[in-house]
C-alpha atoms as a PDB file:
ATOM      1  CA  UNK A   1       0.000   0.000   0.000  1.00  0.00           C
ATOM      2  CA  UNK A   2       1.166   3.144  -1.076  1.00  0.00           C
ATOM      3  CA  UNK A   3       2.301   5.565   2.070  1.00  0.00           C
ATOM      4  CA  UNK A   4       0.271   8.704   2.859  1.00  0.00           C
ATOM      5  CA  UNK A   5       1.457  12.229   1.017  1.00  0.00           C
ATOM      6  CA  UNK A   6       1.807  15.580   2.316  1.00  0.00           C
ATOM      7  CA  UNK A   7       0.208  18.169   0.442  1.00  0.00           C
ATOM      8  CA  UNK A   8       3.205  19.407  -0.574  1.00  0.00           C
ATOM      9  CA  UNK A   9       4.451  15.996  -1.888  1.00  0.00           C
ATOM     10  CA  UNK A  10       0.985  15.710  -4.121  1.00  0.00           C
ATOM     11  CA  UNK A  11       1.591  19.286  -5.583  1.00  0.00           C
ATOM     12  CA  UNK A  12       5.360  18.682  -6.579  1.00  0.00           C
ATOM     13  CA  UNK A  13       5.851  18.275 -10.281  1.00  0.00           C
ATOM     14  CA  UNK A  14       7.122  14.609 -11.341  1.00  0.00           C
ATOM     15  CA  UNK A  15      10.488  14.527 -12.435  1.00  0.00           C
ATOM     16  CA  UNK A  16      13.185  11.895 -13.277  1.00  0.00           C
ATOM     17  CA  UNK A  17      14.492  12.553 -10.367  1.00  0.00           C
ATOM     18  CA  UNK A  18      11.418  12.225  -7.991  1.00  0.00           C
ATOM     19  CA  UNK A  19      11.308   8.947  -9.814  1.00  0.00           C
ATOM     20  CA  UNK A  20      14.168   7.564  -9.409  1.00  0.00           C
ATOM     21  CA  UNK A  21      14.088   8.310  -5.704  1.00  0.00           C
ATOM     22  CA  UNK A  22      10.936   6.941  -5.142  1.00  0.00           C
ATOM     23  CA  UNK A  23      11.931   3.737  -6.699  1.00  0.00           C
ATOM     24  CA  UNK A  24      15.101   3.842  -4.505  1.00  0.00           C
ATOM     25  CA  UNK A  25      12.538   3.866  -1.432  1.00  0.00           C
ATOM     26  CA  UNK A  26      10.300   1.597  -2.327  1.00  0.00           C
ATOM     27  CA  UNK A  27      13.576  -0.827  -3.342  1.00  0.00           C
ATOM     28  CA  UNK A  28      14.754  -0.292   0.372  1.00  0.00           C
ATOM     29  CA  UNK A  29      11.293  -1.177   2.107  1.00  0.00           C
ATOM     30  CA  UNK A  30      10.601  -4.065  -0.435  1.00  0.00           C
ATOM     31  CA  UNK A  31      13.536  -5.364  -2.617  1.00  0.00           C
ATOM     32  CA  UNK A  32      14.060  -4.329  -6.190  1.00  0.00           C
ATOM     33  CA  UNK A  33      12.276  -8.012  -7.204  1.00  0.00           C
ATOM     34  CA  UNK A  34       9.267  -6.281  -6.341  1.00  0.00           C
ATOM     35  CA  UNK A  35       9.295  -2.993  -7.549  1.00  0.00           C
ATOM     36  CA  UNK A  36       7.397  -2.498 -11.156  1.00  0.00           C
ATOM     37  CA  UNK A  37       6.344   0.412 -12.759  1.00  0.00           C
ATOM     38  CA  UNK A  38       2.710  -0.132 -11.654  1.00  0.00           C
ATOM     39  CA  UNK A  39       3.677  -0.111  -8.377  1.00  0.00           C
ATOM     40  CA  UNK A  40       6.016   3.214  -8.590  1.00  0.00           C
ATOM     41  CA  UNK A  41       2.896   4.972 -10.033  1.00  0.00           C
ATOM     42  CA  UNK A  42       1.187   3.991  -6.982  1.00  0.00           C
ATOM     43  CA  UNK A  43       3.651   4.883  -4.438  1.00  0.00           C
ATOM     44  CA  UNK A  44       3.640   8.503  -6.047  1.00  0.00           C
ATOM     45  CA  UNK A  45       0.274   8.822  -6.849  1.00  0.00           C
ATOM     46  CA  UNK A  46      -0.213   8.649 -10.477  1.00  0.00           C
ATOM     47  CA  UNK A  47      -0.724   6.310 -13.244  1.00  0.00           C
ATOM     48  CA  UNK A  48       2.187   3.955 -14.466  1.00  0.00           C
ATOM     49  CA  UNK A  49       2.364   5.537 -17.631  1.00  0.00           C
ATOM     50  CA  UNK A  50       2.739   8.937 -16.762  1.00  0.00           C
ATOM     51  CA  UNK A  51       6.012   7.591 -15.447  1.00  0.00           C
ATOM     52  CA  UNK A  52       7.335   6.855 -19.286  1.00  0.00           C
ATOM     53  CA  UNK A  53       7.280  10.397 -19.735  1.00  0.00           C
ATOM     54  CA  UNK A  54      10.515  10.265 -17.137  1.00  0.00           C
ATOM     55  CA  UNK A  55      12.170   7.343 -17.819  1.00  0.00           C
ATOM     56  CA  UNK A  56      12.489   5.519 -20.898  1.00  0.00           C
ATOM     57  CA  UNK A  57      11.671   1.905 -19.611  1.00  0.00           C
ATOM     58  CA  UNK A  58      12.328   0.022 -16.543  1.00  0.00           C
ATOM     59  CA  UNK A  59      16.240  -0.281 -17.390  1.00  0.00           C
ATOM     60  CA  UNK A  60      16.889   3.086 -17.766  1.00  0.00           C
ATOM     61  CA  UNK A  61      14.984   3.858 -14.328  1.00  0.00           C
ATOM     62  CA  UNK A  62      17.999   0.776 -12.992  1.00  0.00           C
ATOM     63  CA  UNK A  63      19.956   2.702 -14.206  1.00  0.00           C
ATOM     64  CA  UNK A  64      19.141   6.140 -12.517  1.00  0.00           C
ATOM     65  CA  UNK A  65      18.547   4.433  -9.168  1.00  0.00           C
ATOM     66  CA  UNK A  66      22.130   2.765  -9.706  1.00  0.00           C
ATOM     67  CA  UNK A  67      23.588   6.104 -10.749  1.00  0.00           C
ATOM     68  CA  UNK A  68      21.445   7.475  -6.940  1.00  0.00           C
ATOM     69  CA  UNK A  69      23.549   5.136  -5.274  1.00  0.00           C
ATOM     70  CA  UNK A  70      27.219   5.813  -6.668  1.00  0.00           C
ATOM     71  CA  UNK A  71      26.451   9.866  -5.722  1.00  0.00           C
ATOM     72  CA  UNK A  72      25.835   8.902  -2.032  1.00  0.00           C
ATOM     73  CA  UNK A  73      29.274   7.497  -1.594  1.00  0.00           C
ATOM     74  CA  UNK A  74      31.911  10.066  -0.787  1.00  0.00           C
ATOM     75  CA  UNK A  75      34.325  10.743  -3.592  1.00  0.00           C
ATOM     76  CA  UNK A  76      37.714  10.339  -2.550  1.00  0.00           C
ATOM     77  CA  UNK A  77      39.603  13.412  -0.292  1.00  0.00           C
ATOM     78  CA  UNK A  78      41.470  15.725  -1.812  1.00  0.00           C
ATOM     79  CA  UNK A  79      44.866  16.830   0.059  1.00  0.00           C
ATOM     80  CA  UNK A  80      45.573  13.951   1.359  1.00  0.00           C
ATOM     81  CA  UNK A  81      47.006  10.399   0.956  1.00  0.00           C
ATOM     82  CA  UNK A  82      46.051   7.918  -1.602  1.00  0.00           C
ATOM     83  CA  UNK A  83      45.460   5.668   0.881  1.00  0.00           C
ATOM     84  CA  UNK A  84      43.358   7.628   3.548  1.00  0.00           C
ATOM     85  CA  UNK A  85      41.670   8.966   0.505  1.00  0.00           C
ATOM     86  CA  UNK A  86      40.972   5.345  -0.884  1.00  0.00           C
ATOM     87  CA  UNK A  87      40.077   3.856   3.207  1.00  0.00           C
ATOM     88  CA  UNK A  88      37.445   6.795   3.532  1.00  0.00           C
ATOM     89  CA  UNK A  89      35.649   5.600   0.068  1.00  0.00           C
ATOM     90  CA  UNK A  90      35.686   2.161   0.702  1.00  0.00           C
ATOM     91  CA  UNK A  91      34.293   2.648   4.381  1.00  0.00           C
ATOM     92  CA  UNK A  92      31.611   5.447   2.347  1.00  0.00           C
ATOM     93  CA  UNK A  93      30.929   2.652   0.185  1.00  0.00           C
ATOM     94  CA  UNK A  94      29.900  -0.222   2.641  1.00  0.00           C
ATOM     95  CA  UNK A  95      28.001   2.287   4.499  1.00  0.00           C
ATOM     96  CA  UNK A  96      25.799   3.299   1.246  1.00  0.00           C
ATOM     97  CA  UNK A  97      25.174  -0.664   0.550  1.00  0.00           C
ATOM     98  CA  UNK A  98      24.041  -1.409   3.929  1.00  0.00           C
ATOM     99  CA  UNK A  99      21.147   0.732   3.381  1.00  0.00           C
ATOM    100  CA  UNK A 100      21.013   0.201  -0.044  1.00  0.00           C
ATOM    101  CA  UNK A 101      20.912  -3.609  -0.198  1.00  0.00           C
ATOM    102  CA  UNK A 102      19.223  -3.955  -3.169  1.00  0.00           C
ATOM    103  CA  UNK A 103      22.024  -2.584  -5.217  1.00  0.00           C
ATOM    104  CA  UNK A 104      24.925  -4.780  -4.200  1.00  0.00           C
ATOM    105  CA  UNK A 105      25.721  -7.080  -7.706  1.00  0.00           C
ATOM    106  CA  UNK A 106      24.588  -4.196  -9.850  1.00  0.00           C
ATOM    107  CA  UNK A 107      27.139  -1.125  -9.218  1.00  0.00           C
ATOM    108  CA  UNK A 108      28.947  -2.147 -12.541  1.00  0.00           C
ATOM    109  CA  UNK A 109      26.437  -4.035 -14.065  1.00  0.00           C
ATOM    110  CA  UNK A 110      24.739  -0.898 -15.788  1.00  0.00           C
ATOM    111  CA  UNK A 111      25.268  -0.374 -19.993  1.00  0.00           C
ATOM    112  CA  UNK A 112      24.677   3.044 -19.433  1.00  0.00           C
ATOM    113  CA  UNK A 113      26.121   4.434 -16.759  1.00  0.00           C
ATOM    114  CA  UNK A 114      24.993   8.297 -15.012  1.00  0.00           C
ATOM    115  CA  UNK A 115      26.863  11.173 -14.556  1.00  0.00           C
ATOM    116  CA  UNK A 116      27.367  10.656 -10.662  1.00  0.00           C
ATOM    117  CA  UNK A 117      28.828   7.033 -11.675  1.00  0.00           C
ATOM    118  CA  UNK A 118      31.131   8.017 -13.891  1.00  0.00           C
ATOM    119  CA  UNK A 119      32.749  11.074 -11.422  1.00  0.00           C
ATOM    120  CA  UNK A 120      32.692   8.483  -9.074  1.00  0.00           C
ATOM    121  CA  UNK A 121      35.190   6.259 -10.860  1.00  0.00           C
ATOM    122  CA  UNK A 122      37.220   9.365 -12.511  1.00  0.00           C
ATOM    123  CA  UNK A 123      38.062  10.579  -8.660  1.00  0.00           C
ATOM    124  CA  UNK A 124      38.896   7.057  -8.333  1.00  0.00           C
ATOM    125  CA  UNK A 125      41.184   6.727 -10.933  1.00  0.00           C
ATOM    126  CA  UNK A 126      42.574  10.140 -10.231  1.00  0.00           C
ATOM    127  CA  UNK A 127      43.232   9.838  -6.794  1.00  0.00           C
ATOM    128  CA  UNK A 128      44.744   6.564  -7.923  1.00  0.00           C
ATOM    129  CA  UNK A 129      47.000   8.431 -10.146  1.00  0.00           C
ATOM    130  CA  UNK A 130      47.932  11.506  -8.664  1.00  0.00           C
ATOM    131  CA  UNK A 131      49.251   9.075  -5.650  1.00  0.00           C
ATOM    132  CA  UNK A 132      51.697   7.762  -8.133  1.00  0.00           C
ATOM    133  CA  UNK A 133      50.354   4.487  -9.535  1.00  0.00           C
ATOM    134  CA  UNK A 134      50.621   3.950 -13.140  1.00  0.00           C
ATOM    135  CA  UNK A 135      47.521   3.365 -15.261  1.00  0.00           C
ATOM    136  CA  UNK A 136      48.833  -0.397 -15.198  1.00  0.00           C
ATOM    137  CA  UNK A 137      48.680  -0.793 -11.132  1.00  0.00           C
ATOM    138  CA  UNK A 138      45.475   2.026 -10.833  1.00  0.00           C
ATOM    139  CA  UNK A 139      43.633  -0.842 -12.645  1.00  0.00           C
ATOM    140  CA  UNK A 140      44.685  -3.314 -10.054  1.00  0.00           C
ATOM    141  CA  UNK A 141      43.958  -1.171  -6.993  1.00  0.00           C
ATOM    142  CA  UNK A 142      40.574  -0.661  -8.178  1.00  0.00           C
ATOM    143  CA  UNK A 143      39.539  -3.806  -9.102  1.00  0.00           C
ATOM    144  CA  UNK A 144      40.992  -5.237  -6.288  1.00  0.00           C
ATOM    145  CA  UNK A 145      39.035  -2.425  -3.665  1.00  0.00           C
ATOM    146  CA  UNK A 146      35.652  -2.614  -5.533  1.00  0.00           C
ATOM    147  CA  UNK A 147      36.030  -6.555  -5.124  1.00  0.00           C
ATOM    148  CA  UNK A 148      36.597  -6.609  -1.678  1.00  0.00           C
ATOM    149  CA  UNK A 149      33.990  -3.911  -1.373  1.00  0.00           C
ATOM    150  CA  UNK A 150      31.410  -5.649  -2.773  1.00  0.00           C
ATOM    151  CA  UNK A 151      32.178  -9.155  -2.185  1.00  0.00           C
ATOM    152  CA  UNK A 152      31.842  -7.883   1.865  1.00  0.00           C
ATOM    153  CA  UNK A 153      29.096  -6.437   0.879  1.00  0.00           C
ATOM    154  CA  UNK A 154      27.147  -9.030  -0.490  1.00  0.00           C
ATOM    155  CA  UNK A 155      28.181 -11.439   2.337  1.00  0.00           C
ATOM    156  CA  UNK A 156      27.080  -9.151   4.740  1.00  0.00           C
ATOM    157  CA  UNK A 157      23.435  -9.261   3.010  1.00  0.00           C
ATOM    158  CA  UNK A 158      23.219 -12.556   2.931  1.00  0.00           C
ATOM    159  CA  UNK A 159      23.863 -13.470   6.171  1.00  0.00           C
ATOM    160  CA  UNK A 160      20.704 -14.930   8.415  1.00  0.00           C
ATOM    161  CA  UNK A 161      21.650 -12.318  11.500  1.00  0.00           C
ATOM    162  CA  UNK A 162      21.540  -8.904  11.586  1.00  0.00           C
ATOM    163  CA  UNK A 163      21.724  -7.921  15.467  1.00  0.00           C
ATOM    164  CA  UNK A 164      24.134  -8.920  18.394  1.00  0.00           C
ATOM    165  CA  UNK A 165      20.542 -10.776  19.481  1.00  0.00           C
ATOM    166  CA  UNK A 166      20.105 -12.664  15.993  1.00  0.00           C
ATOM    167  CA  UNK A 167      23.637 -13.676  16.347  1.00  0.00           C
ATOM    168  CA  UNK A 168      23.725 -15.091  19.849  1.00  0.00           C
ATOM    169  CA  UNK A 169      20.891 -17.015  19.034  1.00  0.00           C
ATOM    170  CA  UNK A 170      21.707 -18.149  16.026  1.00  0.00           C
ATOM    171  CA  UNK A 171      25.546 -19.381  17.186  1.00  0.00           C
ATOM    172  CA  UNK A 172      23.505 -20.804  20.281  1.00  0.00           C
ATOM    173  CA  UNK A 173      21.505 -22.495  18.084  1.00  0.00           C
ATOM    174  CA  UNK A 174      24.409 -24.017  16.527  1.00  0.00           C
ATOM    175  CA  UNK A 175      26.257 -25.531  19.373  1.00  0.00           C
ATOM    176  CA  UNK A 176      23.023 -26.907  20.230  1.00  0.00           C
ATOM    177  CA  UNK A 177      23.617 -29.412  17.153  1.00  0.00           C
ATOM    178  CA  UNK A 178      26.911 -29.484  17.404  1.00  0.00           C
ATOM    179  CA  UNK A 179      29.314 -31.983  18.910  1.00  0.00           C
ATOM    180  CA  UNK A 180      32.253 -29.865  20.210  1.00  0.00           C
ATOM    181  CA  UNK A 181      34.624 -33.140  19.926  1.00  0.00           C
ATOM    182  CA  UNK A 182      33.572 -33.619  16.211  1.00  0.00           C
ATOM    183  CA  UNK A 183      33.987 -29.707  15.846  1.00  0.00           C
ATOM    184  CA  UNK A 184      36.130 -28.478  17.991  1.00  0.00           C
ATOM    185  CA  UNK A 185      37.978 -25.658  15.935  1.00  0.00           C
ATOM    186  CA  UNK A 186      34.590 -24.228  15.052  1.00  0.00           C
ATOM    187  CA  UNK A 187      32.931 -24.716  18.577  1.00  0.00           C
ATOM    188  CA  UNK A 188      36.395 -22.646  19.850  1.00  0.00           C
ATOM    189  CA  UNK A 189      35.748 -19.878  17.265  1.00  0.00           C
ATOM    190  CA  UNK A 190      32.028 -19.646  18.217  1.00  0.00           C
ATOM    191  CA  UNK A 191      32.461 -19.765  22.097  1.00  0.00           C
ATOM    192  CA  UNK A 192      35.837 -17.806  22.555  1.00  0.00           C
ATOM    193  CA  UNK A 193      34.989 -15.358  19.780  1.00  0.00           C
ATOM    194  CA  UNK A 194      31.163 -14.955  18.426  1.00  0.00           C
ATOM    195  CA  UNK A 195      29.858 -15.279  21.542  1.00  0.00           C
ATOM    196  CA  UNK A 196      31.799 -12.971  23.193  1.00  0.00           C
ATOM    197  CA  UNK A 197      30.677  -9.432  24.234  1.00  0.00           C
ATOM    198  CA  UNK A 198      30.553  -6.520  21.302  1.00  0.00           C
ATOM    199  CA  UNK A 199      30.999  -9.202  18.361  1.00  0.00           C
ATOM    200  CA  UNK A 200      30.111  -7.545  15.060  1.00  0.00           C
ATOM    201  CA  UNK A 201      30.489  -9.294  11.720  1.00  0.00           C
ATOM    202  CA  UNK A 202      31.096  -6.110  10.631  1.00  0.00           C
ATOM    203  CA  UNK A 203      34.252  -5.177  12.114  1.00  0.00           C
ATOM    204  CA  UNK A 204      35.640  -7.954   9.741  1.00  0.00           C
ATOM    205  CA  UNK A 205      35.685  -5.039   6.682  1.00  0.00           C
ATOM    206  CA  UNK A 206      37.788  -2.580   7.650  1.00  0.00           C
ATOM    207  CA  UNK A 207      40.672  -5.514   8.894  1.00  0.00           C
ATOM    208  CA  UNK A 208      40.360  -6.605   5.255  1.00  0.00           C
ATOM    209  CA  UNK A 209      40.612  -3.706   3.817  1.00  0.00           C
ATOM    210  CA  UNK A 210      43.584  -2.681   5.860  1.00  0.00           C
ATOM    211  CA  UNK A 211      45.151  -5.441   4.590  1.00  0.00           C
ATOM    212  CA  UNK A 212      44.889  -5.021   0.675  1.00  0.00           C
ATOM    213  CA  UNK A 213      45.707  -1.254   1.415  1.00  0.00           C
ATOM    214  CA  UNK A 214      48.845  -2.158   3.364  1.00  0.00           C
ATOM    215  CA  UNK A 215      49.884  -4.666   0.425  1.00  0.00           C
ATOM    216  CA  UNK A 216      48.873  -1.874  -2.388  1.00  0.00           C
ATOM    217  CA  UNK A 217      51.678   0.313  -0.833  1.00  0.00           C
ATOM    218  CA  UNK A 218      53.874  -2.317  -0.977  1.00  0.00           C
ATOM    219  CA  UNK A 219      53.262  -3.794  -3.919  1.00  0.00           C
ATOM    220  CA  UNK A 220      55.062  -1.655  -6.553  1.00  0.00           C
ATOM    221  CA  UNK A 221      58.257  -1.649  -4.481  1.00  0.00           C
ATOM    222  CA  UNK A 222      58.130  -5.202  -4.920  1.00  0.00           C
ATOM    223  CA  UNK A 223      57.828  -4.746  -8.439  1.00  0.00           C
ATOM    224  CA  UNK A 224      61.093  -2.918  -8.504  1.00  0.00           C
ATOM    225  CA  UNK A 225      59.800   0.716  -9.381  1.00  0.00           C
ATOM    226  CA  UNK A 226      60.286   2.180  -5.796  1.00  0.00           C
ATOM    227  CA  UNK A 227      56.492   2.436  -4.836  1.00  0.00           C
ATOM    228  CA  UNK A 228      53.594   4.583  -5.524  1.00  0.00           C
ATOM    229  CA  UNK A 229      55.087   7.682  -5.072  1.00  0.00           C
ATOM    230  CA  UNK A 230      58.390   6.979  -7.162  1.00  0.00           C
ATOM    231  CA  UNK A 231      55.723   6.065 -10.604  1.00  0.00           C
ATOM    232  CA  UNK A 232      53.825   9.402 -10.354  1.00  0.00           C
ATOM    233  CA  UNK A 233      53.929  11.031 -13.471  1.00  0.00           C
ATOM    234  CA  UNK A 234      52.018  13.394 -15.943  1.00  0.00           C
ATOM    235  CA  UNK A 235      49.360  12.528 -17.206  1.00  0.00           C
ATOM    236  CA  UNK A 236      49.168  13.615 -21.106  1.00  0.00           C
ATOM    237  CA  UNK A 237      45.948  16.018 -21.947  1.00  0.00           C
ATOM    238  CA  UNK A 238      42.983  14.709 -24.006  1.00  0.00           C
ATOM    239  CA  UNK A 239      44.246  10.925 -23.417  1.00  0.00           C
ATOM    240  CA  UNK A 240      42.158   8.650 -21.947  1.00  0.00           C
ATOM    241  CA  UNK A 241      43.199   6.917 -18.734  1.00  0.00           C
ATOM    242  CA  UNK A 242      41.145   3.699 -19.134  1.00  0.00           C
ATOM    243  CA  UNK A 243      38.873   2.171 -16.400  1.00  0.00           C
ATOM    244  CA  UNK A 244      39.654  -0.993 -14.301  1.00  0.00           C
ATOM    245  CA  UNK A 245      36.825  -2.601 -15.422  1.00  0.00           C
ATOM    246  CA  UNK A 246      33.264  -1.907 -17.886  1.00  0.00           C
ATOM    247  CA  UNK A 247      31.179   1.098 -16.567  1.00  0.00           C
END
């Protein structure tokens, strides 16, 4: 059922992009299985096909909604680090898919990509490149982040707990079923560390992501070209600097 509007929400003008947001909300409350066009018209109060004056079809409304998502995440810092700059996205990013569950497997699945996606991935790339890496390892370091950003992601959705309460039950539940003798590496991990007080799957992310950061710094060195800083270089006007992987 379609929520209540104010008055001033029944006199504003339809737009693309009071579209897209309301299919954005009604994506978080139900899942983007259920959202259809007859169903947007409802939640705004109008009939489904005023919506085609707006957007083209359903795809290109997936695609604004996608493009909604990618300008909520915080572009990368300027004036500082590569890597600070590159921990504060990633951290921006799994805070923008927890609410916006629904997204997570199609960030880079979109033909068509918005304006707010692609300045998304050209601070990326830039940040990348102004911290020295060469177009070669900028490639790598994004693919690389957005895999571990979205992989977490994704694992995080799927998983049957949400709250410290869900979790103790659930690991409870577990043990229940669960000779310690047969198991005992995995009863170990689930009394000594799951059950213990202020466990949060989520803490996992930024430990990971520390990790591939740490190794991104150090990678280049290892490649015998002294390091981030020692590649950075000019890059030449009106070239294109590539993308780590298909907008």
């Amino acid at each position: 059922m379609a929520s209540p509007k104010t008055a001033n929400e029944a006199r504003a003008p339809l737009n693309r992009e009071r579209v897209v947001q309301a299919a954005v909300a009604f994506a978080d409350e139900h899942g983007l299985g259920s959202l259809s066009m007859r169903k947007l018209g409802e939640a705004l109060g109008v009939e489904a096909m005023s919506l085609y004056n707006h957007v083209a079809n359903k795809s290109d409304l997936l695609d604004g909604m996608v493009d909604l998502v990618f300008s909520e995440i915080g572009l990368p810092s300027t004036g500082t680090s590569w890597k600070a700059a590159m921990r504060q996205r990633a951290i921006s990013a799994r805070q923008v898919l927890s609410r916006r569950r629904w997204a997570v497997g199609r960030m880079e699945s979109r033909r068509a990509p918005g304006p707010a996606t692609l300045r998304h991935h050209d601070a990326v790339l830039g940040c990348l490149r102004d911290g020295g890496f060469s177009v070669g390892m900028a490639a790598h370091a994004f693919s690389v982040l957005d895999s571990y950003i979205y992989g977490f992601a994704l694992q995080e959705a799927s998983l049957p707990f949400h709250t410290a309460a869900e979790t103790e039950d659930m690991a409870q539940a577990i043990l229940s079923h669960m000779p310690p003798d047969e198991y005992p590496h995995l009863t170990e991990f689930t009394v000594d560390h799951v059950l213990q007080p202020g466990y949060d799957y989520g803490t996992e992310y930024e430990f990971g992501l520390d990790l591939i950061l740490d190794s991104l710094e150090k990678r280049p060195a290892l490649e015998g070209d002294g390091g981030p800083e020692a590649q950075k270089r000019a890059v030449p006007k009106n070239r294109w600097r590539g993308v780590p992987h298909p907008l």
